[in-house]
PDB file of N, CA and C in Angstrom:
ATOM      1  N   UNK A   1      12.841   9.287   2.650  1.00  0.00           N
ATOM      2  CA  UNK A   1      12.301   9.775   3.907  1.00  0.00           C
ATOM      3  C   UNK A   1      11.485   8.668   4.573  1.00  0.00           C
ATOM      4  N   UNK A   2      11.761   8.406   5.619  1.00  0.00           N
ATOM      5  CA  UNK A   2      10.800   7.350   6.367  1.00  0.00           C
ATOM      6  C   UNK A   2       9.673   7.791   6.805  1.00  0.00           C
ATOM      7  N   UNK A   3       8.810   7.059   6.513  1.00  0.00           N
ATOM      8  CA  UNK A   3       7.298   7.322   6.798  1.00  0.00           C
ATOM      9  C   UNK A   3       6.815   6.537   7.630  1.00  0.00           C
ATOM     10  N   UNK A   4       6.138   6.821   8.962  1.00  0.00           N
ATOM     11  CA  UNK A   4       5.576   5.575  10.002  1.00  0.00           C
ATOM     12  C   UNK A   4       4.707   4.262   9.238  1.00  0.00           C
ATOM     13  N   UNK A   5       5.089   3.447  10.002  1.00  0.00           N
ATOM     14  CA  UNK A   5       3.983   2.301   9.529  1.00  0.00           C
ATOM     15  C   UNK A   5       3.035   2.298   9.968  1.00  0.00           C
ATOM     16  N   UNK A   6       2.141   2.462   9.219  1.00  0.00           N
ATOM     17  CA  UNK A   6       0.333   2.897   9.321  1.00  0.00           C
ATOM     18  C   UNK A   6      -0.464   1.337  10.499  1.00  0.00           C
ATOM     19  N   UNK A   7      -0.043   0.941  11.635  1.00  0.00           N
ATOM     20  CA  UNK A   7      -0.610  -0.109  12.364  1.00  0.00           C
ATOM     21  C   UNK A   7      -2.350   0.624  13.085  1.00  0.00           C
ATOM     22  N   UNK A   8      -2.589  -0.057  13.636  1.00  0.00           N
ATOM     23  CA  UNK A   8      -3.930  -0.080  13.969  1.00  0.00           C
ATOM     24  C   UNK A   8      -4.359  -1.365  15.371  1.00  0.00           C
ATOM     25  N   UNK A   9      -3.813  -0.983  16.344  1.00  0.00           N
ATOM     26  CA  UNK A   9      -4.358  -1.655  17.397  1.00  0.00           C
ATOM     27  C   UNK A   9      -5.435  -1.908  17.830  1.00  0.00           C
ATOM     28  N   UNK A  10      -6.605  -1.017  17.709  1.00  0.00           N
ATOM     29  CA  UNK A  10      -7.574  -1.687  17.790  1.00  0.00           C
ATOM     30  C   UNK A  10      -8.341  -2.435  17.469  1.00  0.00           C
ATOM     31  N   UNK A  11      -8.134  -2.773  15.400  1.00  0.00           N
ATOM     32  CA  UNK A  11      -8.710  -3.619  14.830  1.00  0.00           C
ATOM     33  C   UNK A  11      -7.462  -4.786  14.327  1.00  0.00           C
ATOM     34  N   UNK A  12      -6.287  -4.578  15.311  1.00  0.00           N
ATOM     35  CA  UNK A  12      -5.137  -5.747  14.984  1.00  0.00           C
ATOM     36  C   UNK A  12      -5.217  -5.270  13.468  1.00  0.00           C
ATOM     37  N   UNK A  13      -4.194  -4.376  13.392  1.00  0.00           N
ATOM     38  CA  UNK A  13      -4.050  -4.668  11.621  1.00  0.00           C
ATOM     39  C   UNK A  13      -3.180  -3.830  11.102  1.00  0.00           C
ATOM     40  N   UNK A  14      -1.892  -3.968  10.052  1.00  0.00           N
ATOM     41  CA  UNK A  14      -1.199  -2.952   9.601  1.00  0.00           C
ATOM     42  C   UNK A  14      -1.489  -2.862   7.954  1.00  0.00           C
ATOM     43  N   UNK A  15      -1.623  -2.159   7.495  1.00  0.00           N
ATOM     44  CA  UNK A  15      -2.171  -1.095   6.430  1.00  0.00           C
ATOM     45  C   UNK A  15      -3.580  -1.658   5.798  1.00  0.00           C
ATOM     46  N   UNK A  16      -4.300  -2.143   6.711  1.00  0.00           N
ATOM     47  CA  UNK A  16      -5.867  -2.883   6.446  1.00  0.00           C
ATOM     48  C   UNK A  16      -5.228  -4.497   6.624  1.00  0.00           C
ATOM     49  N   UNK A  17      -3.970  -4.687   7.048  1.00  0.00           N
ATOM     50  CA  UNK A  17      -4.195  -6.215   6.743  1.00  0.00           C
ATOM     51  C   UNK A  17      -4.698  -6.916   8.046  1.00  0.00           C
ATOM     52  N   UNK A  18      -5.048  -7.579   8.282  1.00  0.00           N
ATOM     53  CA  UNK A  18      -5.357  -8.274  10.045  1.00  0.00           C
ATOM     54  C   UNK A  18      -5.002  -9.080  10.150  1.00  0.00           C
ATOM     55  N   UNK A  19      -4.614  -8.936  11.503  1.00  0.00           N
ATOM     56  CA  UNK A  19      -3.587 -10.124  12.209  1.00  0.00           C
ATOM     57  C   UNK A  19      -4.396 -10.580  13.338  1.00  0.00           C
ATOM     58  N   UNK A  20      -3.974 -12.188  13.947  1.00  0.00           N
ATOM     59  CA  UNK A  20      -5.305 -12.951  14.327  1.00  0.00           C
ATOM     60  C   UNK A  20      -4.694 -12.628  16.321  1.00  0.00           C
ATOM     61  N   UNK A  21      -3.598 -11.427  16.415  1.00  0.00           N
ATOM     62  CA  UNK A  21      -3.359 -11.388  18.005  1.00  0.00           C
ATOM     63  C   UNK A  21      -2.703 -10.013  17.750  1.00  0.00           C
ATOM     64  N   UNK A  22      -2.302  -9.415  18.823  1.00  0.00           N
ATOM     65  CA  UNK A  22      -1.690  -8.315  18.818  1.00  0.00           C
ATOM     66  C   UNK A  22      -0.017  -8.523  18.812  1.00  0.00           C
ATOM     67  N   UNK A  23       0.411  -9.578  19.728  1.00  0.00           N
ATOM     68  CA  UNK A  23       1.395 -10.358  19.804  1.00  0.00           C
ATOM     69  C   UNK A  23       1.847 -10.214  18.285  1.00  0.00           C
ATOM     70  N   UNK A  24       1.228 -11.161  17.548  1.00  0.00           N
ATOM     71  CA  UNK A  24       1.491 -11.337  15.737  1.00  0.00           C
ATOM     72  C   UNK A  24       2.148  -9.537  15.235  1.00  0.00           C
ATOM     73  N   UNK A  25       0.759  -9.196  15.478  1.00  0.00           N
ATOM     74  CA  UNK A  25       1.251  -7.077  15.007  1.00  0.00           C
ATOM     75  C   UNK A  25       2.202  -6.639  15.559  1.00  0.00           C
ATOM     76  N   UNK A  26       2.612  -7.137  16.821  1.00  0.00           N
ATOM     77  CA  UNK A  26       3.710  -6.119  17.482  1.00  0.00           C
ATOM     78  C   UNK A  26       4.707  -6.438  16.755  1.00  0.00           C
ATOM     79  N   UNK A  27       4.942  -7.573  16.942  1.00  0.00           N
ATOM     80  CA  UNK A  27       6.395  -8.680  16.218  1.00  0.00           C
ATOM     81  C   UNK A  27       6.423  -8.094  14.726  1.00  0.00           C
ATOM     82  N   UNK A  28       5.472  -8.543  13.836  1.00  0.00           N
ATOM     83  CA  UNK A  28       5.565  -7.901  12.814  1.00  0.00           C
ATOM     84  C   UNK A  28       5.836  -6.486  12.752  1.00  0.00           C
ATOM     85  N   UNK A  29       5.377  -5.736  13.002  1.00  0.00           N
ATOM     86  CA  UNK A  29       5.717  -4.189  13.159  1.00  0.00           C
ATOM     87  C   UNK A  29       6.751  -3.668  13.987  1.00  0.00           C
ATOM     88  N   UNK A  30       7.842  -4.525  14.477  1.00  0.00           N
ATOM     89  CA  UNK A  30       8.984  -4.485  14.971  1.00  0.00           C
ATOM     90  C   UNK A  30       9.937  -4.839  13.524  1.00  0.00           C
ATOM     91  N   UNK A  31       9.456  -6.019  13.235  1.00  0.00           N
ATOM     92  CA  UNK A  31      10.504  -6.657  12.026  1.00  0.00           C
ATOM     93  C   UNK A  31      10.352  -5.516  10.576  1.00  0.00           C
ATOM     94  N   UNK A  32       9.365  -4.935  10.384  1.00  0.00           N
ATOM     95  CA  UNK A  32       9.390  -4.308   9.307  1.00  0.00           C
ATOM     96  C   UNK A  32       9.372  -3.013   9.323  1.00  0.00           C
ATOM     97  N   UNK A  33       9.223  -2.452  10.479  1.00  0.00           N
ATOM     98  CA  UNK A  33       9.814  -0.979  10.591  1.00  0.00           C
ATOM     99  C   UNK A  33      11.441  -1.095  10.814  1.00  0.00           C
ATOM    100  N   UNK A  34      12.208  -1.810  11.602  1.00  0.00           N
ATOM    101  CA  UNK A  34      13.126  -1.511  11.612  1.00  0.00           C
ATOM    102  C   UNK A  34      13.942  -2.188  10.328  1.00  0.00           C
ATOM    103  N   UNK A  35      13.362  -2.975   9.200  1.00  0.00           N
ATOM    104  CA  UNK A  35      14.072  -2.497   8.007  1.00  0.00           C
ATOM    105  C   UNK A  35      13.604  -0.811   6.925  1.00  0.00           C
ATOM    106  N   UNK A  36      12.358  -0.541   7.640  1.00  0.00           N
ATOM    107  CA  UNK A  36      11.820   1.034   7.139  1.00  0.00           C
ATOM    108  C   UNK A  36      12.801   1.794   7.364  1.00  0.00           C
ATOM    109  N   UNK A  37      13.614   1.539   8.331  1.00  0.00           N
ATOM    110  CA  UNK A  37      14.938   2.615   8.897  1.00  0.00           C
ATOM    111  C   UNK A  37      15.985   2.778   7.587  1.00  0.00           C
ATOM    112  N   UNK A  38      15.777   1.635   6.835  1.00  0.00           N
ATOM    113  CA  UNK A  38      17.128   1.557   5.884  1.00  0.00           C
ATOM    114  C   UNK A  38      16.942   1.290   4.477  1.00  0.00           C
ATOM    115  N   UNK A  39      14.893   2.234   4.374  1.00  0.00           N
ATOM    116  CA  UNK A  39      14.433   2.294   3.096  1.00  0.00           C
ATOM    117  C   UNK A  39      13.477   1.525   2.710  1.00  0.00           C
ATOM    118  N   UNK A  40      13.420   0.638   3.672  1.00  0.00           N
ATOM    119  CA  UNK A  40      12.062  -0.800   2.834  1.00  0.00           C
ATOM    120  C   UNK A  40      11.280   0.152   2.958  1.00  0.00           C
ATOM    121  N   UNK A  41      10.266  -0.196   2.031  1.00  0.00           N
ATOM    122  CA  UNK A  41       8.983   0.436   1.897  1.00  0.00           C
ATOM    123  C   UNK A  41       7.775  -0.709   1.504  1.00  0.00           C
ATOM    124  N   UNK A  42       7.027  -0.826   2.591  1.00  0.00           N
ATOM    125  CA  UNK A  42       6.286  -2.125   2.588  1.00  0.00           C
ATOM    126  C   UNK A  42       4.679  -2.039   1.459  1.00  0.00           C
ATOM    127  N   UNK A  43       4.063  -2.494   1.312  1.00  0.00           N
ATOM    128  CA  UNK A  43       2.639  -2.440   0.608  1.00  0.00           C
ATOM    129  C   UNK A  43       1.999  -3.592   1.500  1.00  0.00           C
ATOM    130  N   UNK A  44       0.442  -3.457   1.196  1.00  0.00           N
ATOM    131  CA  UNK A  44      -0.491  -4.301   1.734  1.00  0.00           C
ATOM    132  C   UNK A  44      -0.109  -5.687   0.963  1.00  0.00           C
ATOM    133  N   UNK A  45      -0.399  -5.377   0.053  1.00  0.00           N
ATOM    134  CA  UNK A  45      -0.148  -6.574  -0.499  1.00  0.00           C
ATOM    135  C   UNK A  45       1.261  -7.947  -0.029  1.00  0.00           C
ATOM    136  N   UNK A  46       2.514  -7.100   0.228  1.00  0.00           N
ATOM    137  CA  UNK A  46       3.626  -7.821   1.155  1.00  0.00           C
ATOM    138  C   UNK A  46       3.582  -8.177   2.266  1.00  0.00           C
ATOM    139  N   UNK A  47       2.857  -7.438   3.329  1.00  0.00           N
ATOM    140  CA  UNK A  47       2.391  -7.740   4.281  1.00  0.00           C
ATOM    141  C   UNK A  47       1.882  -8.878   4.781  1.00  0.00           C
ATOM    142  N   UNK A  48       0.501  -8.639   3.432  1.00  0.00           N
ATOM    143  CA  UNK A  48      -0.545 -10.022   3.667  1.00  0.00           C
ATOM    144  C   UNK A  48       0.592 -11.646   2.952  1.00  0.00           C
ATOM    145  N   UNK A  49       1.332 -10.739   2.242  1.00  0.00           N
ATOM    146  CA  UNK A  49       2.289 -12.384   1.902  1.00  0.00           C
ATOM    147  C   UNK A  49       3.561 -12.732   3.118  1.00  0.00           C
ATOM    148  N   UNK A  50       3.594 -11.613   3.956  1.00  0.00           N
ATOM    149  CA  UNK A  50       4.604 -11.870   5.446  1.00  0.00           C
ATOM    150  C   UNK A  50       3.368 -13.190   6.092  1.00  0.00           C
ATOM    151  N   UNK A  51       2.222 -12.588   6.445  1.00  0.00           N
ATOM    152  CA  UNK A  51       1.138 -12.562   7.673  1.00  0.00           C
ATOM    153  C   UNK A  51       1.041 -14.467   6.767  1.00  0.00           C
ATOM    154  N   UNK A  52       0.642 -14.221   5.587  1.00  0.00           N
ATOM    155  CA  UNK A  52       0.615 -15.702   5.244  1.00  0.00           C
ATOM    156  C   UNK A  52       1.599 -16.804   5.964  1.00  0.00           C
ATOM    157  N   UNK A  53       3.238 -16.609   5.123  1.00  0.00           N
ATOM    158  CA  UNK A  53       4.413 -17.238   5.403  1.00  0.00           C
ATOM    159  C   UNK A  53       4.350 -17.466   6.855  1.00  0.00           C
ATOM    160  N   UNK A  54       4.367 -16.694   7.737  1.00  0.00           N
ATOM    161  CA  UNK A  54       4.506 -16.254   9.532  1.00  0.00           C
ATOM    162  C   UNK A  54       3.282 -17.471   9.903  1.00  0.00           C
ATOM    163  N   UNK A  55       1.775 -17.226   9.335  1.00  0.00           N
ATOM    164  CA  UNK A  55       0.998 -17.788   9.856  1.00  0.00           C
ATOM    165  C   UNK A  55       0.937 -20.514   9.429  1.00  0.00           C
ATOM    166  N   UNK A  56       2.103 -20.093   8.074  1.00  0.00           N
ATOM    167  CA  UNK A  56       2.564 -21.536   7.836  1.00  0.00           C
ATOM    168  C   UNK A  56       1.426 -21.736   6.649  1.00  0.00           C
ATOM    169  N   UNK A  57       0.908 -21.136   6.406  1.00  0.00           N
ATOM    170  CA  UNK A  57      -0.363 -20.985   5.163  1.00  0.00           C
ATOM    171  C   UNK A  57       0.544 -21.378   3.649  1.00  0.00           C
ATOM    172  N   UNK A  58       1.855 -20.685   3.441  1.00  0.00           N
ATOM    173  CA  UNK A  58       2.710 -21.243   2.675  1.00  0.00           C
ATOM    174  C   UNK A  58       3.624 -21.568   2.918  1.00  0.00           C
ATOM    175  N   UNK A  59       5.118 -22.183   2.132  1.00  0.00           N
ATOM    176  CA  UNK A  59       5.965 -22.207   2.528  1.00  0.00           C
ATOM    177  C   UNK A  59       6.606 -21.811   2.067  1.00  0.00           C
ATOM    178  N   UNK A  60       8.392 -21.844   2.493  1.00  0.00           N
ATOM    179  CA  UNK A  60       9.188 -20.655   2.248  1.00  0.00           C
ATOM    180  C   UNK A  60       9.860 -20.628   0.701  1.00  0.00           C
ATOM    181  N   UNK A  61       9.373 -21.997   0.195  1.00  0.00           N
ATOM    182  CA  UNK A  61       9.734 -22.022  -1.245  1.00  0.00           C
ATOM    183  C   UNK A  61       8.988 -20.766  -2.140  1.00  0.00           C
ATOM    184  N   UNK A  62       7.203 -21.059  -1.442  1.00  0.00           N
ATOM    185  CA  UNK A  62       6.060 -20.336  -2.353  1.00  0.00           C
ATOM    186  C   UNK A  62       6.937 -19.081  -1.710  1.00  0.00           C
ATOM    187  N   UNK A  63       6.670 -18.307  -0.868  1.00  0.00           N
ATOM    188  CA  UNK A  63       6.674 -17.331  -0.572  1.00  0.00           C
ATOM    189  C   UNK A  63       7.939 -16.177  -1.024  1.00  0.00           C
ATOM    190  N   UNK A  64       9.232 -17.165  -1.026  1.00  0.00           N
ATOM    191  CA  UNK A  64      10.066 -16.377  -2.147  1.00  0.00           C
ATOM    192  C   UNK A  64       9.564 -16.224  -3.412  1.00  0.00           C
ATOM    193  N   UNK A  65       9.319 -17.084  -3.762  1.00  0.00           N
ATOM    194  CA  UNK A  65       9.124 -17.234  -5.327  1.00  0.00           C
ATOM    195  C   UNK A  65       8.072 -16.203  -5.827  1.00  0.00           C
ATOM    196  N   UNK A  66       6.649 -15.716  -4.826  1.00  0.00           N
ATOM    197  CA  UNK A  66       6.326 -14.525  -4.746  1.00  0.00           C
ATOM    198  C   UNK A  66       6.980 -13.421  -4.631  1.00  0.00           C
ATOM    199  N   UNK A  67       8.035 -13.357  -4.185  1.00  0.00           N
ATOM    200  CA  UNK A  67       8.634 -11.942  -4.266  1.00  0.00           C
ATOM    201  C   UNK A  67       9.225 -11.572  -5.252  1.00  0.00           C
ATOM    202  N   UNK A  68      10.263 -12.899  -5.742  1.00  0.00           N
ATOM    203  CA  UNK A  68      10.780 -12.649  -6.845  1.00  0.00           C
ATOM    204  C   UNK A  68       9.878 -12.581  -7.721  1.00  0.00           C
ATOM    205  N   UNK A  69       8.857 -12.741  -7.961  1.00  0.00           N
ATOM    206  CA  UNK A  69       7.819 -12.334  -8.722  1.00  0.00           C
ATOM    207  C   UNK A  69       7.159 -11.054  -8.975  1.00  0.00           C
ATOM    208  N   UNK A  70       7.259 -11.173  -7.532  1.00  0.00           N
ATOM    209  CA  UNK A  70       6.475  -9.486  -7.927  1.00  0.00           C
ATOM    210  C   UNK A  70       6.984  -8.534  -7.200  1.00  0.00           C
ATOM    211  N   UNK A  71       8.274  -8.718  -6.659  1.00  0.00           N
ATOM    212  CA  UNK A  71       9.185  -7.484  -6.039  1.00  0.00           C
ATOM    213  C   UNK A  71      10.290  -7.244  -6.634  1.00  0.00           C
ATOM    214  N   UNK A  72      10.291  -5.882  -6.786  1.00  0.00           N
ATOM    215  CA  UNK A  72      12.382  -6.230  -6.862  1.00  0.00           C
ATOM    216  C   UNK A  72      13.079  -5.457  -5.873  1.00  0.00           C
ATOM    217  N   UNK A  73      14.237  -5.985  -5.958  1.00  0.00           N
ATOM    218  CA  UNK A  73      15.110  -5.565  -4.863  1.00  0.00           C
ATOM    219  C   UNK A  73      16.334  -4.597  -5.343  1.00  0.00           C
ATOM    220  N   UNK A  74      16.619  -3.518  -5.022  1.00  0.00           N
ATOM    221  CA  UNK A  74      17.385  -2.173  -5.470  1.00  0.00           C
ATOM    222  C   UNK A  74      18.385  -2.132  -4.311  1.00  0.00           C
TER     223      UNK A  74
END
């Protein structure tokens, strides 16, 4: 069952995480609800490792290698 993504415009932020524009939140909360349509189910914790990757804080080597770490994929 899809469940809305919990965003927060006034303090820029989706599920407590904060984002440094609204621009950043919209985009993001475009890209990850419309994989919510087909089951993703996001956590804070993924988020803040999107908002990282997006913001160039890591790169796309680290940032897989986090998932495969601590996600799996079904």
């Amino acid at each position: 069952m899809y469940n809305p993504l919990k965003t927060d415009r006034e303090n820029i932020s989706i599920m407590g995480v904060k984002f440094p524009d609204l621009v950043s939140l919209e985009a993001t909360t475009k890209a990850i609800g419309s994989n919510m349509h087909e089951g993703f189910e996001p956590s804070p914790a993924l988020i803040q490792l999107y908002l990282e990757w997006k913001q160039g804080r890591i790169n796309p080597a680290l940032f897989l290698g986090r998932l495969k770490q601590n996600y799996t994929v079904s």
